[in-house]
PDB file of N, CA and C in Angstrom:
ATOM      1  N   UNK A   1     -69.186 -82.123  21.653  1.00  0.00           N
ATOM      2  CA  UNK A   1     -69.130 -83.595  21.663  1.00  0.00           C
ATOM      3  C   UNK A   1     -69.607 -84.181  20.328  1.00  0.00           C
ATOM      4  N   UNK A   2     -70.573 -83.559  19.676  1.00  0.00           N
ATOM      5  CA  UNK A   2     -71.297 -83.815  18.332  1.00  0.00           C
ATOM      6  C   UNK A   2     -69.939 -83.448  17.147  1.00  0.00           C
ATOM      7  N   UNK A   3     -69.297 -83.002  17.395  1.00  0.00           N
ATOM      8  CA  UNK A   3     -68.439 -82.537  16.519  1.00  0.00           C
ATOM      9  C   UNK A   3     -67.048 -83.652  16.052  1.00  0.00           C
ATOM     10  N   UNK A   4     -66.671 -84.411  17.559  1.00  0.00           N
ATOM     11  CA  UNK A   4     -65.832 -85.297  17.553  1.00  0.00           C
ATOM     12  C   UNK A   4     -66.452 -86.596  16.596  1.00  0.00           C
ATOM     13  N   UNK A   5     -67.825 -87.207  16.890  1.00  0.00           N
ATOM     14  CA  UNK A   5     -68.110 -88.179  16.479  1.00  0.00           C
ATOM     15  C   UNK A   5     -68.548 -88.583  14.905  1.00  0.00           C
ATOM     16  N   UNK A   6     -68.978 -87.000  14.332  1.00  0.00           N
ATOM     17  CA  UNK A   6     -69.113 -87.337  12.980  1.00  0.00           C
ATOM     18  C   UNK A   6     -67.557 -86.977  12.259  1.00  0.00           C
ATOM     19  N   UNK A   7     -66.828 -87.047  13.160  1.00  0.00           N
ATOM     20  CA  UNK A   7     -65.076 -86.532  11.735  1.00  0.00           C
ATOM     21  C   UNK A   7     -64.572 -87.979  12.510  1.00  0.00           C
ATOM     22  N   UNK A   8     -64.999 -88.512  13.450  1.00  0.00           N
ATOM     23  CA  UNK A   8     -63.899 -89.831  13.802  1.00  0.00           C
ATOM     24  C   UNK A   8     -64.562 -90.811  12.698  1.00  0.00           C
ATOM     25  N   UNK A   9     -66.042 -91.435  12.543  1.00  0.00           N
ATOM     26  CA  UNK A   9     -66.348 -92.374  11.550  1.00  0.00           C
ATOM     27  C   UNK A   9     -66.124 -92.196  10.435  1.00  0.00           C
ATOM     28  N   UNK A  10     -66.302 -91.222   9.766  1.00  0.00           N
ATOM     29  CA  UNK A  10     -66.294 -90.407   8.280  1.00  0.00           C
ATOM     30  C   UNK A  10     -64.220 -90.467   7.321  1.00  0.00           C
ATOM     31  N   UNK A  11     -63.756 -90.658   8.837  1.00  0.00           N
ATOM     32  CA  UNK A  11     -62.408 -90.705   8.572  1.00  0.00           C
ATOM     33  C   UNK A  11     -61.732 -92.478   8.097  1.00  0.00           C
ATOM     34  N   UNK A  12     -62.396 -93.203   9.073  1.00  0.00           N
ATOM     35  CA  UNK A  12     -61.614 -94.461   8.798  1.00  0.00           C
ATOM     36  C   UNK A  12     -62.349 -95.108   7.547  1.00  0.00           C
ATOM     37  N   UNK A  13     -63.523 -94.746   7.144  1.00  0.00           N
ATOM     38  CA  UNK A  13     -64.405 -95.431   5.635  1.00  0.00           C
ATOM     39  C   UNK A  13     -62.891 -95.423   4.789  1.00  0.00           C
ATOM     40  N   UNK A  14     -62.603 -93.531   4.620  1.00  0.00           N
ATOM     41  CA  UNK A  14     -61.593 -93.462   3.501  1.00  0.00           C
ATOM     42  C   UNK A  14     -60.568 -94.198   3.297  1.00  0.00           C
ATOM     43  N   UNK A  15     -59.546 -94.550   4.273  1.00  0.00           N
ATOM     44  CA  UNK A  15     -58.368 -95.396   4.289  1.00  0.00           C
ATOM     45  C   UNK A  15     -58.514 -96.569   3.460  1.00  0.00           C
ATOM     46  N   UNK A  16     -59.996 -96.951   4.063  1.00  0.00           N
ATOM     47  CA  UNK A  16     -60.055 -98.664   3.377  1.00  0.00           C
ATOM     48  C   UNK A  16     -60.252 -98.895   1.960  1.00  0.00           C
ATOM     49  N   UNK A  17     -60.402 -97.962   1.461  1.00  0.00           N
ATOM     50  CA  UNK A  17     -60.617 -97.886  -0.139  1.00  0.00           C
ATOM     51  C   UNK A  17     -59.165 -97.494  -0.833  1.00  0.00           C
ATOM     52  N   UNK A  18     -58.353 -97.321  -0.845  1.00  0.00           N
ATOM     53  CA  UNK A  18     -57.298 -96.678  -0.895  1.00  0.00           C
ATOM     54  C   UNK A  18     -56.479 -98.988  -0.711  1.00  0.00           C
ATOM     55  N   UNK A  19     -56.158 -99.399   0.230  1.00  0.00           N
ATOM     56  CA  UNK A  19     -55.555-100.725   0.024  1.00  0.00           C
ATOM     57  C   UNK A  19     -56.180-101.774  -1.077  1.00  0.00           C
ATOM     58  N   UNK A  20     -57.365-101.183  -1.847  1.00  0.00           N
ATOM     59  CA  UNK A  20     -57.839-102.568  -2.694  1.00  0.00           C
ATOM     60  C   UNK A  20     -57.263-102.390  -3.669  1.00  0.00           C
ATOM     61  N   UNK A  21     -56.990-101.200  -4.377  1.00  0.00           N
ATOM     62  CA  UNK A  21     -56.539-100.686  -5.506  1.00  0.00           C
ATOM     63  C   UNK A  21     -54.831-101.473  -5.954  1.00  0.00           C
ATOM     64  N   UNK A  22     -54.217-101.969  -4.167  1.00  0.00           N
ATOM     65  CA  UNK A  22     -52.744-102.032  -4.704  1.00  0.00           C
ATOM     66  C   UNK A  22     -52.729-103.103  -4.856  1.00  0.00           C
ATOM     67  N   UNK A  23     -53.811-104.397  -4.558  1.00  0.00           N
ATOM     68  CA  UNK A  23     -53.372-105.804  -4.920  1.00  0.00           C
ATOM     69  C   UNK A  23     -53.878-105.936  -6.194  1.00  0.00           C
ATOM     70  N   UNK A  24     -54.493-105.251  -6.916  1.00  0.00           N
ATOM     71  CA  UNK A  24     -54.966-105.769  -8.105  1.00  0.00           C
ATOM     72  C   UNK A  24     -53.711-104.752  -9.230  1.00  0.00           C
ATOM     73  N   UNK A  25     -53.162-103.890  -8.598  1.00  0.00           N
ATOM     74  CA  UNK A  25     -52.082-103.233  -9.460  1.00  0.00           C
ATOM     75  C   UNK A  25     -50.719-104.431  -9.836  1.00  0.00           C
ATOM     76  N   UNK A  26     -50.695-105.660  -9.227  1.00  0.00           N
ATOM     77  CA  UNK A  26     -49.493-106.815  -8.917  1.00  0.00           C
ATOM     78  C   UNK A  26     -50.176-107.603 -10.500  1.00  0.00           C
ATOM     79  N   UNK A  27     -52.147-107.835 -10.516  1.00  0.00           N
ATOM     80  CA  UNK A  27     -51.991-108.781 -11.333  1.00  0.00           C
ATOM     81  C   UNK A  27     -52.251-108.023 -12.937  1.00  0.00           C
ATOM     82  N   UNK A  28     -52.141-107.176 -13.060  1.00  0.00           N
ATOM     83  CA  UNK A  28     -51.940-106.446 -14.541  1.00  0.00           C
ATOM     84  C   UNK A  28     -50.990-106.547 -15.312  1.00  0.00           C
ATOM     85  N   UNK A  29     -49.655-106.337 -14.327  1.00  0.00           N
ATOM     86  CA  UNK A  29     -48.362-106.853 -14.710  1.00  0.00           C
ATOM     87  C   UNK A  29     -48.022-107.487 -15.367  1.00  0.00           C
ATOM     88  N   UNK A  30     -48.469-109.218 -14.437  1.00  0.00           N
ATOM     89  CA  UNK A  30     -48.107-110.302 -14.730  1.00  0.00           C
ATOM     90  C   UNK A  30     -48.873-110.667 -16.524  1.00  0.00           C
ATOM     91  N   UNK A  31     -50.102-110.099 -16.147  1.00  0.00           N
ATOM     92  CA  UNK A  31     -50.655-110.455 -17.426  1.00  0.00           C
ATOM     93  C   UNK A  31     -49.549-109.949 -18.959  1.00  0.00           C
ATOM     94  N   UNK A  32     -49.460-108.423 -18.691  1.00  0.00           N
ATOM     95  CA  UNK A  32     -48.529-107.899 -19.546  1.00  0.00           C
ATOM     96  C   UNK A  32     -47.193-108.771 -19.857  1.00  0.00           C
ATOM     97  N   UNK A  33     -46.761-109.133 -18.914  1.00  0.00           N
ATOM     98  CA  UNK A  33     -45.491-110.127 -19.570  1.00  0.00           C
ATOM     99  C   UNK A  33     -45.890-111.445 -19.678  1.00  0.00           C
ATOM    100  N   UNK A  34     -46.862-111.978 -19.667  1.00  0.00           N
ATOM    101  CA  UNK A  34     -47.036-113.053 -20.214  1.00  0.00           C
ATOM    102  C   UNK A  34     -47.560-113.269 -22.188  1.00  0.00           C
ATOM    103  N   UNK A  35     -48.864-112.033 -21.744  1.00  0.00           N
ATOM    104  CA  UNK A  35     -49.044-111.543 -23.349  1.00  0.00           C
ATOM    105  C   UNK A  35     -48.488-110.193 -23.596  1.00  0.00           C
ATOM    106  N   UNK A  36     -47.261-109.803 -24.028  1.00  0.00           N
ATOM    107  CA  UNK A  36     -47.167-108.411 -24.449  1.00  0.00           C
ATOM    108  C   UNK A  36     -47.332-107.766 -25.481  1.00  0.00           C
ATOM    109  N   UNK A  37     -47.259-108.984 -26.428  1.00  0.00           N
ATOM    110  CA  UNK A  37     -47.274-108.880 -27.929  1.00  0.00           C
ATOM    111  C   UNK A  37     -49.244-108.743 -28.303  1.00  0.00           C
ATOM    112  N   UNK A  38     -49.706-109.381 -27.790  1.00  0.00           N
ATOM    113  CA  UNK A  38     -51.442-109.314 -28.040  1.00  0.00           C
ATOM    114  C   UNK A  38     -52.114-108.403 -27.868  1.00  0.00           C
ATOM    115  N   UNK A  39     -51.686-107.647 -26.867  1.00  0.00           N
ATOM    116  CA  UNK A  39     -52.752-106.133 -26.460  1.00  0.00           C
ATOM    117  C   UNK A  39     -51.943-105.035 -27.128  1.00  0.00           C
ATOM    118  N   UNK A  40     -50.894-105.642 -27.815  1.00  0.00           N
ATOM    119  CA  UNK A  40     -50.621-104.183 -28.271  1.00  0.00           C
ATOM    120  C   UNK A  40     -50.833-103.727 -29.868  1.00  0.00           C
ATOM    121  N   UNK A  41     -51.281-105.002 -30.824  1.00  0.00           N
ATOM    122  CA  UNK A  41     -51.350-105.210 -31.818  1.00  0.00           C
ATOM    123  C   UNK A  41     -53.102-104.578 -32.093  1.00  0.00           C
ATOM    124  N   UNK A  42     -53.882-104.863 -31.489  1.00  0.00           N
ATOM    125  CA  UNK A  42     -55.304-104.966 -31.017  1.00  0.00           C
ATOM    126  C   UNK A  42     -55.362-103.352 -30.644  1.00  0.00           C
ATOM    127  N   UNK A  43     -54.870-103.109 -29.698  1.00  0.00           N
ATOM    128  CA  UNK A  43     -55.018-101.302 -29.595  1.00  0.00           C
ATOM    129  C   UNK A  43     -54.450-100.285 -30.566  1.00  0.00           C
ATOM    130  N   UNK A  44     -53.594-100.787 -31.203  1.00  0.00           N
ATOM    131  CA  UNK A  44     -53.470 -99.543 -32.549  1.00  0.00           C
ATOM    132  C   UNK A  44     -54.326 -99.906 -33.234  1.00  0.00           C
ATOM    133  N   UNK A  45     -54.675-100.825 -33.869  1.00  0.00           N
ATOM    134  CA  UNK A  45     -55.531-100.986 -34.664  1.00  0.00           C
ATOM    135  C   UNK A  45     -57.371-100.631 -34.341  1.00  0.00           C
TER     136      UNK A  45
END
């Protein structure tokens, strides 16, 4: 019975970390085509 209860909690933590990552992957984008020319001048140099 001890065996079921520590793999059922330990399991759903992980999932939830895993969905924050994809809304902030939408606003990187946008930034890039708004400035594309600025971050790229700045990093070779």
């Amino acid at each position: 019975m001890a065996d079921k209860q520590p793999q059922r909690p330990t399991t759903p933590p992980r999932p939830s970390s895993p969905p924050a990552p994809r809304p902030s992957a939408p606003t990187p984008q946008r930034e890039e085509k708004s400035l594309p020319r600025v971050p790229l001048p700045p990093v070779k140099t």
